[in-house]
C-alpha atoms as a PDB file:
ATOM      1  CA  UNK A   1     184.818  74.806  55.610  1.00  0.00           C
ATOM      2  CA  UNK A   2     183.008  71.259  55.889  1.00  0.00           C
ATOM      3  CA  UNK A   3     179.647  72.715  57.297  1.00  0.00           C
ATOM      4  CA  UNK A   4     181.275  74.084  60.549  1.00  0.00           C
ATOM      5  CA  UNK A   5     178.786  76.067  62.558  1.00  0.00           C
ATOM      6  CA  UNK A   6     179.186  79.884  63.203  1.00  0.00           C
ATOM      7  CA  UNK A   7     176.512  81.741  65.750  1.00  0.00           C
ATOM      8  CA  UNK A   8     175.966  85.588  64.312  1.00  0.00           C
ATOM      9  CA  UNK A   9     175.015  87.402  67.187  1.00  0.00           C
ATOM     10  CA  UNK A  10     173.792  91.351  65.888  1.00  0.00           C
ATOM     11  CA  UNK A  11     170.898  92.905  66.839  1.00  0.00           C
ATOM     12  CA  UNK A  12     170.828  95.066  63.457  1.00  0.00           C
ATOM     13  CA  UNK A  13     169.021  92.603  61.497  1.00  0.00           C
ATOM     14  CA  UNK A  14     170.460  93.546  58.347  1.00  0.00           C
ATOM     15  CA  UNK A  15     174.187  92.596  59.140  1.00  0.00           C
ATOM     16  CA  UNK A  16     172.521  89.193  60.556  1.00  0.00           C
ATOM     17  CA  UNK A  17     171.329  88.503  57.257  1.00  0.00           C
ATOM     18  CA  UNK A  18     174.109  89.765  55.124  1.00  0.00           C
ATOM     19  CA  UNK A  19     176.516  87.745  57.306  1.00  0.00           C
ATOM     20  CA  UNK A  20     174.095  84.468  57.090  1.00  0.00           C
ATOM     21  CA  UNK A  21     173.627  84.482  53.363  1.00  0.00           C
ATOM     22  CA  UNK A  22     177.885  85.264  52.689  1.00  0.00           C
ATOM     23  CA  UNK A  23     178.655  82.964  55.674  1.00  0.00           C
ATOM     24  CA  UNK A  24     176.447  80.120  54.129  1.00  0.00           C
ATOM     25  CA  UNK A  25     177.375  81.216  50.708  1.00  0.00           C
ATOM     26  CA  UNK A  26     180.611  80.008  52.299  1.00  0.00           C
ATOM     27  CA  UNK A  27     180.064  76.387  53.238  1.00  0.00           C
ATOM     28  CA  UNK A  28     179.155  77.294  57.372  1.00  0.00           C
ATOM     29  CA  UNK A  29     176.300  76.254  59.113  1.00  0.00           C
ATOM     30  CA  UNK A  30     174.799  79.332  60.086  1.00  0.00           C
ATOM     31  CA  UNK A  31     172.465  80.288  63.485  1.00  0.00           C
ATOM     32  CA  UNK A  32     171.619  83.799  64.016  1.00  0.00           C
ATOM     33  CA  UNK A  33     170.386  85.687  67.531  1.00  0.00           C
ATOM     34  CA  UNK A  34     169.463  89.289  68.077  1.00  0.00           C
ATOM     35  CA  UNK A  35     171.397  89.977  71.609  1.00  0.00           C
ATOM     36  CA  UNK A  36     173.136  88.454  74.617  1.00  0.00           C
ATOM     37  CA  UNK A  37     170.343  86.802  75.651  1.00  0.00           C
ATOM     38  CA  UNK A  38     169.196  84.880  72.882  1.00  0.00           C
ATOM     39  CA  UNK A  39     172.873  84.545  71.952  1.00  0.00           C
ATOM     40  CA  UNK A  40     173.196  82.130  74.978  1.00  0.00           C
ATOM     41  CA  UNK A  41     170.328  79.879  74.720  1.00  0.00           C
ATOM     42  CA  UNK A  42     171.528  79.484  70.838  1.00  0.00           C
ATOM     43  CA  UNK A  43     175.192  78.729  72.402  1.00  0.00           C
ATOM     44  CA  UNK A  44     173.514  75.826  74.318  1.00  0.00           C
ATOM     45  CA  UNK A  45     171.517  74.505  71.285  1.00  0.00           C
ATOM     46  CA  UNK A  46     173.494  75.062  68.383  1.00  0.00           C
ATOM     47  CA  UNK A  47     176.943  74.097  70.069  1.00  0.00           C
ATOM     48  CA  UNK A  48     178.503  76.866  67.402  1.00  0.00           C
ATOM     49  CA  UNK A  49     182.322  76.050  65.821  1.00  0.00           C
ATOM     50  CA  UNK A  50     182.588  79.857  66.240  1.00  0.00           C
ATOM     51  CA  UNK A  51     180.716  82.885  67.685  1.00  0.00           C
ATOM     52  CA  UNK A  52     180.878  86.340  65.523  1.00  0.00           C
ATOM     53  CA  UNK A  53     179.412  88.850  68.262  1.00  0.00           C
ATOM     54  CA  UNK A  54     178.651  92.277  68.628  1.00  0.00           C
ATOM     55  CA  UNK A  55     179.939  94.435  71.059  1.00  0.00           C
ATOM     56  CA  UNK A  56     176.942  96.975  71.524  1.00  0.00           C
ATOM     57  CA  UNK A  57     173.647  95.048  71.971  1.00  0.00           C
ATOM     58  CA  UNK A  58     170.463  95.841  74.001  1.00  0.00           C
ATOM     59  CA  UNK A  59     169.265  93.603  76.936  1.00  0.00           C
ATOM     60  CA  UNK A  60     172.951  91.830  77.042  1.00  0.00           C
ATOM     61  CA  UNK A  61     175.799  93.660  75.515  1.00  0.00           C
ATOM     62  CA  UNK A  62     178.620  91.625  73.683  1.00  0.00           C
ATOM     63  CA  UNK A  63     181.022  91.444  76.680  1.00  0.00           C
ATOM     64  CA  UNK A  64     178.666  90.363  79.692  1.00  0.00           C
ATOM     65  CA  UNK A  65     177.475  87.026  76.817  1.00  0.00           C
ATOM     66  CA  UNK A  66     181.079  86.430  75.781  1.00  0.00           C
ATOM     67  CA  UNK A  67     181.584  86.477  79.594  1.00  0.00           C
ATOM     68  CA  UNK A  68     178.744  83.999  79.806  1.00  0.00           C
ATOM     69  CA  UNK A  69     179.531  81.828  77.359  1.00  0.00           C
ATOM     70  CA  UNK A  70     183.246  81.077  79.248  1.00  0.00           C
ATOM     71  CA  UNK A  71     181.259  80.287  82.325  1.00  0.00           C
ATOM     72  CA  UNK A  72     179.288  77.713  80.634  1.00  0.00           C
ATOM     73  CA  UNK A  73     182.083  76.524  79.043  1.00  0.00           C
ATOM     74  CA  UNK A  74     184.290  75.840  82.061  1.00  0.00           C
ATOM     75  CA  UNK A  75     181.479  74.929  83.921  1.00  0.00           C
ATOM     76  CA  UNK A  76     180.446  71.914  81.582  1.00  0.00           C
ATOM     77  CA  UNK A  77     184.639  71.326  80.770  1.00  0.00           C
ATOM     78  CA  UNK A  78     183.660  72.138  77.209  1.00  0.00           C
ATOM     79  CA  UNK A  79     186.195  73.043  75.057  1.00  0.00           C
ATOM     80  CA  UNK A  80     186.743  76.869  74.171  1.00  0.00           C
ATOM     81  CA  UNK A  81     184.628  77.958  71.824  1.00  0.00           C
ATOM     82  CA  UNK A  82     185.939  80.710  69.357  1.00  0.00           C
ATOM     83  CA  UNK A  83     184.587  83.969  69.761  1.00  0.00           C
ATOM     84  CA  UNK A  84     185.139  86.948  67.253  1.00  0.00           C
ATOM     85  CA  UNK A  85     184.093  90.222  68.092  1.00  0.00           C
ATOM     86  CA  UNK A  86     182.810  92.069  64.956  1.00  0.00           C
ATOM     87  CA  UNK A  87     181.746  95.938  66.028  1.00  0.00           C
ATOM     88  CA  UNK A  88     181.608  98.845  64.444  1.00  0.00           C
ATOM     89  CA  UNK A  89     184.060 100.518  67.658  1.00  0.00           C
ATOM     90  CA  UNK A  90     187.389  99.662  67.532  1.00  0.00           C
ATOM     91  CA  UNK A  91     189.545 102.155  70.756  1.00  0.00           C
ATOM     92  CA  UNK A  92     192.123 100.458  72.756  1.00  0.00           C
ATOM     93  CA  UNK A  93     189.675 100.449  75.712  1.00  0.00           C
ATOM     94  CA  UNK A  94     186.644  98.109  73.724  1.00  0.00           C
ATOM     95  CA  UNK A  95     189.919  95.539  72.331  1.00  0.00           C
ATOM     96  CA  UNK A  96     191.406  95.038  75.324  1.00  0.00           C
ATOM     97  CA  UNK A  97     187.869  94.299  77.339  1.00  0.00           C
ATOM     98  CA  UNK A  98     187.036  92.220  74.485  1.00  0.00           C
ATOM     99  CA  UNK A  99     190.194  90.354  75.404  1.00  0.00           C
ATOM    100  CA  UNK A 100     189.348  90.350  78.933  1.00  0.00           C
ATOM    101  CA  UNK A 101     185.373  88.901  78.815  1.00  0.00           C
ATOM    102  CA  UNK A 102     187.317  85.931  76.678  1.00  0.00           C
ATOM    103  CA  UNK A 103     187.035  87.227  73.093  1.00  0.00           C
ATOM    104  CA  UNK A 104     189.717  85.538  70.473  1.00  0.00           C
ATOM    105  CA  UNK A 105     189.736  88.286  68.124  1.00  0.00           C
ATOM    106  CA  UNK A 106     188.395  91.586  67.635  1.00  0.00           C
ATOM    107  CA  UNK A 107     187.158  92.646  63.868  1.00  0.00           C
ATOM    108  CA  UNK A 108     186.451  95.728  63.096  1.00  0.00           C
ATOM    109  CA  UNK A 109     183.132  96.738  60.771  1.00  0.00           C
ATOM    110  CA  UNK A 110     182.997  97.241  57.828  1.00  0.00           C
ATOM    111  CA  UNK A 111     184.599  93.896  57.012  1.00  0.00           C
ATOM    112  CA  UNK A 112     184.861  92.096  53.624  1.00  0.00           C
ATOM    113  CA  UNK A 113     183.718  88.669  53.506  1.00  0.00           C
ATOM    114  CA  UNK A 114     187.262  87.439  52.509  1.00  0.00           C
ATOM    115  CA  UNK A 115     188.779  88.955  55.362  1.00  0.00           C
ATOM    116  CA  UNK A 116     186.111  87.306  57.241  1.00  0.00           C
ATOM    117  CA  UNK A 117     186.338  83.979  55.753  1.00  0.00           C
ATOM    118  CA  UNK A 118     190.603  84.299  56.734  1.00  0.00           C
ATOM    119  CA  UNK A 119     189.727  85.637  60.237  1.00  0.00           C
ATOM    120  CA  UNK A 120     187.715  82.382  60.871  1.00  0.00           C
ATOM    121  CA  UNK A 121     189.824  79.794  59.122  1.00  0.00           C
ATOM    122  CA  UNK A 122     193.105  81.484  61.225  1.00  0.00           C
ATOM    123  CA  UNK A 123     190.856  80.876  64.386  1.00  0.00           C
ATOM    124  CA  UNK A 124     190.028  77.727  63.597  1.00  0.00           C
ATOM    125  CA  UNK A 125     193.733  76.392  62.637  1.00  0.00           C
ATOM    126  CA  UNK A 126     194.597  78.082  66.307  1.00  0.00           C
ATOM    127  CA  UNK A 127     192.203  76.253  68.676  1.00  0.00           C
ATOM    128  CA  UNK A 128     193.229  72.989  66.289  1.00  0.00           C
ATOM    129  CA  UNK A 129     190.189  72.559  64.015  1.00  0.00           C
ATOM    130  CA  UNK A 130     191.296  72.080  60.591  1.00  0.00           C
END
């Protein structure tokens, strides 16, 4: 993993930790943030490897900061940052406007760690990160 950085953005703070103590367990460099909001300003500071994100959050949901995080992105000709969408819904309708706001991939919840790890790593060998 080589101490990449992943940004868990969940506003139940129990997956947030779960996910930060497996994910660092792991070998990542983990930053955490409750919603959309705080999800962004950690985008900007942290400069994340890879963004796991909610769908349903209060204040910002999961699609209006993915959308947010592509604007910044294009608007500082960053490169794309990977984002995974990790949510407990999983219809047709929340995949494909995952796609749509710029998500990478869309994981459903419950996830094992394993299949989280793989998820990643796949993401990472796609945008050319080894």
């Amino acid at each position: 993993m080589g101490g990449r950085k992943i940004l868990v953005v969940d506003d139940d703070p129990s997956i947030r930790e779960i996910l930060s103590i497996q994910l660092t367990r792991l070998g990542y460099e983990v930053t955490t943030a409750e919603d959309g909001l705080e999800a962004v300003a950690a985008f900007k500071s942290a400069a994340p490897d890879a963004i796991l994100l909610d769908l349903m959050m209060p204040r910002v949901d999961g699609l209006a900061t993915c959308r947010q995080i592509r604007a910044l992105e294009k608007k500082a000709g960053a490169k794309r940052t990977p984002v995974l969408f990790l949510t407990a819904r999983d219809s047709t309708h929340d995949k494909t406007s995952a796609a749509l706001s710029g998500g990478d991939e869309f994981v459903p919840k419950p996830v094992s760690i394993q299949e989280l790890r793989d998820r990643l790593e796949a993401v990472f060998l796609k945008k050319g990160k080894p």
